[in-house]
Protein backbone atom coordinates (compact mmCIF):
# COMPACT_ATOMS: atom_id res chain seq x y z
CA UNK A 1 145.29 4.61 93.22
CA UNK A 2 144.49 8.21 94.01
CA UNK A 3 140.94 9.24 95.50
CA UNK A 4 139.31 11.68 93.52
CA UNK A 5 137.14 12.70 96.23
CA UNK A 6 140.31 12.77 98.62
CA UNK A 7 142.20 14.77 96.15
CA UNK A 8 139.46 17.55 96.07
CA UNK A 9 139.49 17.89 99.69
CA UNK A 10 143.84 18.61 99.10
CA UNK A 11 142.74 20.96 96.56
CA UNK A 12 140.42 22.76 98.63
CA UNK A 13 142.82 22.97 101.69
CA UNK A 14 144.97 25.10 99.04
CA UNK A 15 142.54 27.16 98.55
CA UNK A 16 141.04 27.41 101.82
CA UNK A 17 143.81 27.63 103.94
CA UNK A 18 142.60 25.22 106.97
CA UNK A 19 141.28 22.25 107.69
CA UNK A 20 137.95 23.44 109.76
CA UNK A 21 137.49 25.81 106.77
CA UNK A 22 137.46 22.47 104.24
CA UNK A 23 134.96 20.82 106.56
CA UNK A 24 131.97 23.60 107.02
CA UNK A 25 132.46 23.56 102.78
CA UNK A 26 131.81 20.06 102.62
CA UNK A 27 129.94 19.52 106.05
CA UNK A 28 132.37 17.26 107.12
CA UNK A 29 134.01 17.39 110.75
CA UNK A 30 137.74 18.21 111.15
CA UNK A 31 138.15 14.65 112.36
CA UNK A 32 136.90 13.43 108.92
CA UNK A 33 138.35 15.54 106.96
CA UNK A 34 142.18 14.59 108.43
CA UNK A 35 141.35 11.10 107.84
CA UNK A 36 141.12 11.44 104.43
CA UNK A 37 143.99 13.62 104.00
CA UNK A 38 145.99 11.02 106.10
CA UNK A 39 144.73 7.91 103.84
CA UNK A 40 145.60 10.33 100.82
CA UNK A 41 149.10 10.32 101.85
CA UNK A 42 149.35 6.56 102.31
CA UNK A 43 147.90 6.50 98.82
CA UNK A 44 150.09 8.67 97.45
CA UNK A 45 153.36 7.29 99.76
CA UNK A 46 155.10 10.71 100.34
CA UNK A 47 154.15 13.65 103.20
CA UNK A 48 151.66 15.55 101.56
CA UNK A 49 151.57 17.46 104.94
CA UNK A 50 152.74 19.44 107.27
CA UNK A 51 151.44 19.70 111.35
CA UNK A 52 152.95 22.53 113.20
CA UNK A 53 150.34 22.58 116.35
CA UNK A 54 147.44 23.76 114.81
CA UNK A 55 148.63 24.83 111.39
CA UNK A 56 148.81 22.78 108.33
CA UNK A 57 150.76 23.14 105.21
CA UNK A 58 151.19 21.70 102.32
CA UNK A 59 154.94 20.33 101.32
CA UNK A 60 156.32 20.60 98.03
CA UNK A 61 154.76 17.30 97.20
CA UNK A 62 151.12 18.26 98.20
CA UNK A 63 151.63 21.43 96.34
CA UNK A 64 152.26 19.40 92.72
CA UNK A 65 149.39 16.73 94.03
CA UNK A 66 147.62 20.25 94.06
CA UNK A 67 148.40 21.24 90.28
CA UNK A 68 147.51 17.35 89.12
CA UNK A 69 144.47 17.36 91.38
CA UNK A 70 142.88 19.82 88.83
CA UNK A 71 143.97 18.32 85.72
CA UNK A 72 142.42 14.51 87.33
CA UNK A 73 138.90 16.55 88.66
CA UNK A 74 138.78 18.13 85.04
CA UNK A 75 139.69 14.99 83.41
CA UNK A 76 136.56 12.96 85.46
CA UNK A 77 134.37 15.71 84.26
CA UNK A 78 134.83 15.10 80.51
CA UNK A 79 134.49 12.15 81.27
CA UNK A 80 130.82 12.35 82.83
CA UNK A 81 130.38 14.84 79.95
CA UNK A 82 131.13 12.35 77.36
CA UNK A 83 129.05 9.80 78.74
CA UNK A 84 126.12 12.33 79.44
CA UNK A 85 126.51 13.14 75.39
CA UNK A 86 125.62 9.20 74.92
CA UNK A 87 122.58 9.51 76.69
CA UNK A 88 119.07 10.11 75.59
CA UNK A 89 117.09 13.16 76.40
CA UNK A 90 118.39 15.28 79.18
CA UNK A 91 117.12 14.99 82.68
CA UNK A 92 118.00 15.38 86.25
CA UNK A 93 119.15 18.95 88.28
CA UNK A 94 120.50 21.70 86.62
CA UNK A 95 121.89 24.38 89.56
CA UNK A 96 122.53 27.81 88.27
CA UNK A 97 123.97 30.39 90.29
CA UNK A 98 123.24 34.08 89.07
CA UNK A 99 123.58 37.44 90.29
CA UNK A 100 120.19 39.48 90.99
CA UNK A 101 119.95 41.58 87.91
CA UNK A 102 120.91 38.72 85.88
CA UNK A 103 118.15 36.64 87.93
CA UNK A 104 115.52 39.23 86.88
CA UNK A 105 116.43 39.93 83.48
CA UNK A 106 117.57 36.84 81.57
CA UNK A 107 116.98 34.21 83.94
CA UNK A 108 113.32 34.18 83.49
CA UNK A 109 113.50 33.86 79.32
CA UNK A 110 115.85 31.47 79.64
CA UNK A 111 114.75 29.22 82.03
CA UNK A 112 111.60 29.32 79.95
CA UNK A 113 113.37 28.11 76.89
CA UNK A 114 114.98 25.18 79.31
CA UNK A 115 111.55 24.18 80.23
CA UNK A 116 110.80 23.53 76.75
CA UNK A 117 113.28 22.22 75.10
CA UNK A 118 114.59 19.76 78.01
CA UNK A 119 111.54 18.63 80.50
CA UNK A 120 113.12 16.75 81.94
CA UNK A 121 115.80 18.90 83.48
CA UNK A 122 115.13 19.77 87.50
CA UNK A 123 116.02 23.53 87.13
CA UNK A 124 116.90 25.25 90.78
CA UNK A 125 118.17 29.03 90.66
CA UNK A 126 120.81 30.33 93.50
CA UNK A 127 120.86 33.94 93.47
CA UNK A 128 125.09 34.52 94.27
CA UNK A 129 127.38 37.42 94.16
CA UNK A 130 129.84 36.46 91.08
CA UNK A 131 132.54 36.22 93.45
CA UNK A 132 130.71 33.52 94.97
CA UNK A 133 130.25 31.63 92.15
CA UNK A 134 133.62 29.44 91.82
CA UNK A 135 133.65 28.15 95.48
CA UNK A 136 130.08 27.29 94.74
CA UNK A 137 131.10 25.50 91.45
CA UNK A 138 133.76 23.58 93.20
CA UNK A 139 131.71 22.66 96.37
CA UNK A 140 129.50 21.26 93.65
CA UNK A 141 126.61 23.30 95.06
CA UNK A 142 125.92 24.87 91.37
CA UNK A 143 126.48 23.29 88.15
CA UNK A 144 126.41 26.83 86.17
CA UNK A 145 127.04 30.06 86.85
CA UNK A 146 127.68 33.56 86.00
CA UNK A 147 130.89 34.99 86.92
CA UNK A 148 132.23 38.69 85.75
CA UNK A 149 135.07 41.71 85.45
CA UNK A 150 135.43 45.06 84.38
CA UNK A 151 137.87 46.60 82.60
CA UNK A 152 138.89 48.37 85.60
CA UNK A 153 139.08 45.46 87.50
CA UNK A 154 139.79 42.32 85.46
CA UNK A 155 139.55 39.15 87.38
CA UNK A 156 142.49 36.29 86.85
CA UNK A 157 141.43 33.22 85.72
CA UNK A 158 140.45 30.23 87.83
CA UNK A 159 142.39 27.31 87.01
CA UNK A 160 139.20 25.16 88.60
CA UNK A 161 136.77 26.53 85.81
CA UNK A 162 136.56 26.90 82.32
CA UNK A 163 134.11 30.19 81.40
CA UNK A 164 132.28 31.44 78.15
CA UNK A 165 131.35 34.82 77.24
CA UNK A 166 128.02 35.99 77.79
CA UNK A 167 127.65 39.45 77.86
CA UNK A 168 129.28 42.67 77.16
CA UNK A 169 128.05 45.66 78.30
CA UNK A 170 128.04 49.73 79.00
CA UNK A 171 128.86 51.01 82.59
CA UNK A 172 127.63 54.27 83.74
CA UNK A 173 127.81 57.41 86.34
CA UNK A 174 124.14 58.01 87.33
CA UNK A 175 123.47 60.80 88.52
CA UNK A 176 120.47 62.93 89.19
CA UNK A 177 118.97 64.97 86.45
CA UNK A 178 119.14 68.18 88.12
CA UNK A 179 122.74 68.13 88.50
CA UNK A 180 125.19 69.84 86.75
CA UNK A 181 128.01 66.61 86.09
CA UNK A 182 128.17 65.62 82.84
CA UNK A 183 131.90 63.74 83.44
CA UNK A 184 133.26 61.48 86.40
CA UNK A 185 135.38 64.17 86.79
CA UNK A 186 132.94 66.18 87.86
CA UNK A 187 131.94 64.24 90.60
CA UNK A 188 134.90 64.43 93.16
CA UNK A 189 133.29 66.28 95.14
CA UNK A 190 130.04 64.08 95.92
CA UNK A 191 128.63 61.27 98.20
CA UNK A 192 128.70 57.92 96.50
CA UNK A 193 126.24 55.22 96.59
CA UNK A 194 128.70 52.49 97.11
CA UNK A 195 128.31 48.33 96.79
CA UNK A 196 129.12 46.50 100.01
CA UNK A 197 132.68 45.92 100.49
CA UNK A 198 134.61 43.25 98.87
CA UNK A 199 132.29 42.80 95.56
CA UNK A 200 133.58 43.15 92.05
CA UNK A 201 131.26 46.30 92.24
CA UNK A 202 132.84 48.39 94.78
CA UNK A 203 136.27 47.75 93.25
CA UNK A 204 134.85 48.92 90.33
CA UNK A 205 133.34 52.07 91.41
CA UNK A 206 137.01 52.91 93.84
CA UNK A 207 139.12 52.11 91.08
CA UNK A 208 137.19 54.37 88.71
CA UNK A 209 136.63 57.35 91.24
CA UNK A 210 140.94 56.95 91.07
CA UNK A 211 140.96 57.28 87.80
CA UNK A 212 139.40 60.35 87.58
CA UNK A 213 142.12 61.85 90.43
CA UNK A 214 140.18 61.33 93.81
CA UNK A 215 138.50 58.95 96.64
CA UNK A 216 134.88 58.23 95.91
CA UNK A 217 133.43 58.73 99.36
CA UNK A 218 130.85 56.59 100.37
CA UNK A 219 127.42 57.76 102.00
CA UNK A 220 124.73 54.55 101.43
CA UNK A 221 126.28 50.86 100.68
CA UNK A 222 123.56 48.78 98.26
CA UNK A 223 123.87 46.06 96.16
CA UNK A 224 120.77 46.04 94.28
CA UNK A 225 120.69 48.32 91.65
CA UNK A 226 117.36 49.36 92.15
CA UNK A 227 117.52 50.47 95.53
CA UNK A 228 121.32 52.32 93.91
CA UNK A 229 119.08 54.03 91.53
CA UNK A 230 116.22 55.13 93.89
CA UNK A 231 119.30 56.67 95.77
CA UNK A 232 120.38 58.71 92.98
CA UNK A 233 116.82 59.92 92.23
CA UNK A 234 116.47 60.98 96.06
CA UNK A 235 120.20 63.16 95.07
CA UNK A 236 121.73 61.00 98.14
CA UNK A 237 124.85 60.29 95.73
CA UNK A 238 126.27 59.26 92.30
CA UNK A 239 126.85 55.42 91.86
CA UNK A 240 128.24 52.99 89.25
CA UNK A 241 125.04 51.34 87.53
CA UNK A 242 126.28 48.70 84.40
CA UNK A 243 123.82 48.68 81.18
CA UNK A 244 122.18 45.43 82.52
CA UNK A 245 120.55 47.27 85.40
CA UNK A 246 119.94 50.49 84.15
CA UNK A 247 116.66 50.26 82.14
CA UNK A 248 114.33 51.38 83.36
CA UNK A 249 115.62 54.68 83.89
CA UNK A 250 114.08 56.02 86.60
CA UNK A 251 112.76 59.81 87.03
CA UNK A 252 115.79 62.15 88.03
CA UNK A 253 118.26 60.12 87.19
CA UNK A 254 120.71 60.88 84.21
CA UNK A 255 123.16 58.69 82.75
CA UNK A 256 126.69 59.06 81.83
CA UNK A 257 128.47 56.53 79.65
CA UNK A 258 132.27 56.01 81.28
CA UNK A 259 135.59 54.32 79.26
CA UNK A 260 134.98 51.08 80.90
CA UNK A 261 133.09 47.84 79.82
CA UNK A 262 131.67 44.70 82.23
CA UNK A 263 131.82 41.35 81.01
CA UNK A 264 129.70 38.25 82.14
CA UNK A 265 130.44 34.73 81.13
CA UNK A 266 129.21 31.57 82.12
CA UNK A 267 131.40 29.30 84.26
CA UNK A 268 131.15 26.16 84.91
CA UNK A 269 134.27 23.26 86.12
CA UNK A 270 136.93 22.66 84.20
CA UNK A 271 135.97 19.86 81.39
CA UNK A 272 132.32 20.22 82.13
CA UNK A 273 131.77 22.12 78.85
CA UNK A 274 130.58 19.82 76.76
CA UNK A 275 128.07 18.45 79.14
CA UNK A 276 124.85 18.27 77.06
CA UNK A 277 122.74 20.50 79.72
CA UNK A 278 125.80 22.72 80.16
CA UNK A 279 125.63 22.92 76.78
CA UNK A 280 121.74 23.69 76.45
CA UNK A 281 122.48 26.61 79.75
CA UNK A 282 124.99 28.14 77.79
CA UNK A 283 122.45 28.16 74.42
CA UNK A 284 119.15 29.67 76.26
CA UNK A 285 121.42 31.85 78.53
CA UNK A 286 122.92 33.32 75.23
CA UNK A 287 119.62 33.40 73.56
CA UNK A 288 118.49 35.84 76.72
CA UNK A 289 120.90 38.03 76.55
CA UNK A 290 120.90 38.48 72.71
CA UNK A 291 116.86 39.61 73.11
CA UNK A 292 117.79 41.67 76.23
CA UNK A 293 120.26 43.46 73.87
CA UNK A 294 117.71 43.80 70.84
CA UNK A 295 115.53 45.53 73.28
CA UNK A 296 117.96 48.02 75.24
CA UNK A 297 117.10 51.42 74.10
CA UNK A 298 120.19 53.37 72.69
CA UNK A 299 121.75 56.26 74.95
CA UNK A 300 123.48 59.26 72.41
CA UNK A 301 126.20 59.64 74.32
CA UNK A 302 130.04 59.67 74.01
CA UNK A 303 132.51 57.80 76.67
CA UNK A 304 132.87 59.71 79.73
CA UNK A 305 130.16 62.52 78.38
CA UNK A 306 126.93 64.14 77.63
CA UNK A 307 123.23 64.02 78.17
CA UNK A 308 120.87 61.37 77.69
CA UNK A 309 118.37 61.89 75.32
């Protein structure tokens, strides 16, 4: 019989590439961590393996033990789903992992509805990057979380989770009200306020600026919107600002509305969905976001074009 536990460690050397790297996510040692993978071979009676000094790698066998590993992981959590659904009233943690914005403005309502409704949930908040988000689900660190893409930059999907949607929303230029752009076009020729490196943000905003036929060139990196917005007010750049962080609308900045959309959903692992306080995340979550939209004022504009008013 095939560990569970053992086979998420061989999924997570997949992803992670090394052995030392599947330890610090578990805080394991190396040491431990081999030992399982060396009792999952016996289990499974083939080389699931391969040592070359240092390096390991998976054979052909431990690359199919991979693909299984997530049907068997999903499989145990619709199971614990199932008998979770059986149960009385919900209790125990509920980890959710959200991104700041999100944290400050439909985290609050919604947890607030949790509260309520379930009392007997434990309900702990992780403020994460989306791109954190699925390592976190699989490390087992979150139970929930919000995850996202833009048009521009669509994500592929994570064979690990299962996701529904959340939120669709408006992205937008800001720039400052004194200025003369009224298109992205316009801008080639200014400083950006920039997200750090390697978020779904700043491949966003590059793959725009391309778009529109030139590099955005980065003065200030920031990855909280407010402090991106302050920036545009002080006319230190233009910056990429999505619906959900844009209201207020602070003095000197204007707004242009650009041909792309963002999209949040909630993730969560693979046949966790019906989980009952999945389930009741996913409702008050919703619920949050469908009074955040009720109360967004509307901007007259066209795609890619013209004032706010």
């Amino acid at each position: 019989m095939l560990d569970p536990r053992r086979l998420r460690l061989l999924r997570d050397l997949a992803r992670l590439g090394t052995i030392s790297a599947v330890a610090d996510a578990h805080t394991y040692t190396a040491s431990a961590v081999s030992q399982q993978l060396s009792a999952l071979e016996r289990e499974a009676g083939v080389p699931l393996l391969e040592r070359s000094g240092r390096r390991v790698e998976l054979t052909a066998a431990g690359h199919v033990l991979v693909e299984q590993a997530e049907l068997v992981l999903g499989a145990l959590e619709q199971a614990a789903a199932a008998v979770a659904t059986a149960g009385s009233a919900l209790s125990g943690p509920l980890r959710i992992g959200a991104f700041p914005t999100a944290v400050r403005t439909l985290l609050p309502s919604a947890l607030v509805a949790l509260g309520v409704r379930h009392p007997g949930l434990e309900l702990h908040v992780a403020e994460l990057d989306p791109a954190a988000v699925p390592d976190a689900l699989r490390e087992r660190r979150i139970d929930v979380g919000l995850v996202q893409d833009y048009d521009i930059a669509p994500v592929a999907p994570d064979p690990a989770l299962g996701t529904a949607d959340l939120l669709d929303e408006e992205v937008y230029l800001a720039v400052s009200a004194t200025g003369r752009i009224r298109r992205i076009e316009d801008a080639a020729a200014e400083m950006w306020i920039m997200a750090s490196p390697g978020t779904l943000c700043h491949t966003a905003g590059l793959r725009l600026a391309q778009s529109a036929g030139y590099a955005a060139r980065a003065r200030h990196h920031a990855d909280d919107f407010t402090t991106v917005l302050a920036l545009v007010a002080a006319d230190q750049g233009v910056a990429i600002v999505p619906q959900l962080a844009a209201y207020p609308v602070p003095d000197g900045v204007r707004l242009i509305a650009l041909d792309t959309r963002r999209r949040t959903r909630v993730a969560y692992r693979r046949g966790s969905a019906g989980h009952p306080a999945i389930v009741a995340a996913h409702a008050a979550l919703a619920e949050a976001a469908g009074n955040w939209r009720a109360g967004v004022p509307t901007i007259n504009q066209s795609p890619r074009g013209g004032d706010r008013r």
